[in-house]
Protein backbone atom coordinates (compact mmCIF):
# COMPACT_ATOMS: atom_id res chain seq x y z
CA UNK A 1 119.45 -0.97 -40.49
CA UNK A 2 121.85 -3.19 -41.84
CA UNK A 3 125.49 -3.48 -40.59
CA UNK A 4 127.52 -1.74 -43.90
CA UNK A 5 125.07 0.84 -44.81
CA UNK A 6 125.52 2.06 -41.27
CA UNK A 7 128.91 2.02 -41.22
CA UNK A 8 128.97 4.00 -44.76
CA UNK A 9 126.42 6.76 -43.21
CA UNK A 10 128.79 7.01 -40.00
CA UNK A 11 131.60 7.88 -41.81
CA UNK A 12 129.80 9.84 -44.29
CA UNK A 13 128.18 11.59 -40.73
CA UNK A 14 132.08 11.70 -39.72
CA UNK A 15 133.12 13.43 -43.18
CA UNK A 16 130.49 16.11 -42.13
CA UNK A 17 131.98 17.02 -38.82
CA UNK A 18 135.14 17.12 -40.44
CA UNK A 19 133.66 19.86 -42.50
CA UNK A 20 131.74 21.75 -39.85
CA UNK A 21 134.86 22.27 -37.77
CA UNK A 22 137.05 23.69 -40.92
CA UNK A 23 134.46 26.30 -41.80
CA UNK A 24 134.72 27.56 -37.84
CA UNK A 25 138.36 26.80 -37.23
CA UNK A 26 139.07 28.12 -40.63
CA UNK A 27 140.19 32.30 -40.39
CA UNK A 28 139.98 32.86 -44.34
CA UNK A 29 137.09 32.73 -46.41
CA UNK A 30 139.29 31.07 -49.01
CA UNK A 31 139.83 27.89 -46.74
CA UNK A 32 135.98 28.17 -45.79
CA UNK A 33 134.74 27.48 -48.93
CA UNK A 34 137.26 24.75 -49.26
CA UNK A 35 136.62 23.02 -46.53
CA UNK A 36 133.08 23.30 -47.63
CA UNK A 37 132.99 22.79 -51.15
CA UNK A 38 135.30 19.75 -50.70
CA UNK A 39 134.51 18.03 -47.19
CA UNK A 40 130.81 18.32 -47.34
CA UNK A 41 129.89 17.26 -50.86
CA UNK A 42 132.18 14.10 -50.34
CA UNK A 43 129.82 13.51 -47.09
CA UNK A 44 126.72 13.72 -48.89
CA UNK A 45 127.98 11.26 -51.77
CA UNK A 46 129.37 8.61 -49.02
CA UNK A 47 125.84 8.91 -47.05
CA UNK A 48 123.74 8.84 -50.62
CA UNK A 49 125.92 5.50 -50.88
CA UNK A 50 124.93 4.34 -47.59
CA UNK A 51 121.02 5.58 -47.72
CA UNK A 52 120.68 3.88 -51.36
CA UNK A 53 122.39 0.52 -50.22
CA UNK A 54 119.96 0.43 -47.24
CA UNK A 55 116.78 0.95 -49.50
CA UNK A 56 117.56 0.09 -52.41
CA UNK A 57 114.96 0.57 -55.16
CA UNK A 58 114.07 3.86 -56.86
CA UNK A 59 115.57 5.57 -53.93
CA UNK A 60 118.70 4.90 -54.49
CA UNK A 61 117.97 6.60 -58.21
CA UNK A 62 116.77 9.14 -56.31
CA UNK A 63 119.46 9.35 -54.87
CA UNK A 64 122.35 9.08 -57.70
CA UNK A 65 120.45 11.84 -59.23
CA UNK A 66 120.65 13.99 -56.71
CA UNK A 67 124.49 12.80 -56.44
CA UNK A 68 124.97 13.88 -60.33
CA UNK A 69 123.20 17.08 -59.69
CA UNK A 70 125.30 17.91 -56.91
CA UNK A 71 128.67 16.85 -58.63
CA UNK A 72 127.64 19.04 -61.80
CA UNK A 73 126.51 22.08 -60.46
CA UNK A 74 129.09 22.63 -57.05
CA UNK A 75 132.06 23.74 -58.56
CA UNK A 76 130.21 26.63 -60.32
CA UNK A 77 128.76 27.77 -57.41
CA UNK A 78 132.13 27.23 -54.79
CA UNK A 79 133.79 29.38 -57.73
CA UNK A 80 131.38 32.02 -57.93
CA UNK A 81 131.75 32.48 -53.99
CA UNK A 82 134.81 32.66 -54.37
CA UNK A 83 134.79 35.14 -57.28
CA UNK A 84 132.80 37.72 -55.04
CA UNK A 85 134.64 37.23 -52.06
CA UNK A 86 137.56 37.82 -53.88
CA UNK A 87 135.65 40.66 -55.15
CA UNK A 88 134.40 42.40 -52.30
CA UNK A 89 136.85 41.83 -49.88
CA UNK A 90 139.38 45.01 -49.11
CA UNK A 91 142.93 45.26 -49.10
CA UNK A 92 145.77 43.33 -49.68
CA UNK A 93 144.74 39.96 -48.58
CA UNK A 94 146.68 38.11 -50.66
CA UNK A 95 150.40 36.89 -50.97
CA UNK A 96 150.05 36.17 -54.91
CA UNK A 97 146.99 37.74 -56.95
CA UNK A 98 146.99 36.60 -60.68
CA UNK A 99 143.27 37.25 -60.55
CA UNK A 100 143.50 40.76 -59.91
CA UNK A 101 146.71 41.39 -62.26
CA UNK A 102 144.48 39.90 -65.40
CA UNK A 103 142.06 41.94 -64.75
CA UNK A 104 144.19 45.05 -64.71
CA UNK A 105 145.11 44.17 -67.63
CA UNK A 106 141.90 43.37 -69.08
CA UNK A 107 139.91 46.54 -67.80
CA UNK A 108 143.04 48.96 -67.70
């Protein structure tokens, strides 16, 4: 492996940690799915980087496909977590709650 596509995937590897230890040092679900829709899709973009400067080729298409894909369709689904969590979860759990004032308002 070559010198700077190493050094991307480490730090992309690094990013990943990063991520891993917010979702269990994290107590809320609402920092959870921060530190994992932010952290973690970073990582993956900075290791597709890496992986597609070491070979080159149609992988690395392969790759920036997968890249697009990833940057298109993950803030949907981070917002639809958080949608159902906000959802489902009981009580009072929140300082500030816009969400659930419009939708008084909205459904009486």
């Amino acid at each position: 492996m070559s010198l700077l596509p190493g050094i991307i995937i480490l730090i992309g590897a690094a990013l990943n940690v990063i991520a891993g230890i917010g979702l269990v040092r994290f107590e809320s679900p609402y920092a959870r799915f921060h530190a994992a829709g932010k952290a973690s899709p970073v990582a993956f973009l900075v290791i597709a980087l890496g992986a597609g400067l070491e070979m080159g080729g149609t992988a690395a298409l392969h790759l920036a496909v997968a890249a697009v894909g990833l940057v298109l369709t993950l803030p949907v689904g981070v917002h639809l977590l958080f949608r159902a969590v906000h959802r489902t979860t009981p009580g009072d759990h929140l300082r500030v709650d816009d969400l659930r004032d419009a939708e008084a308002k909205r459904f009486g």
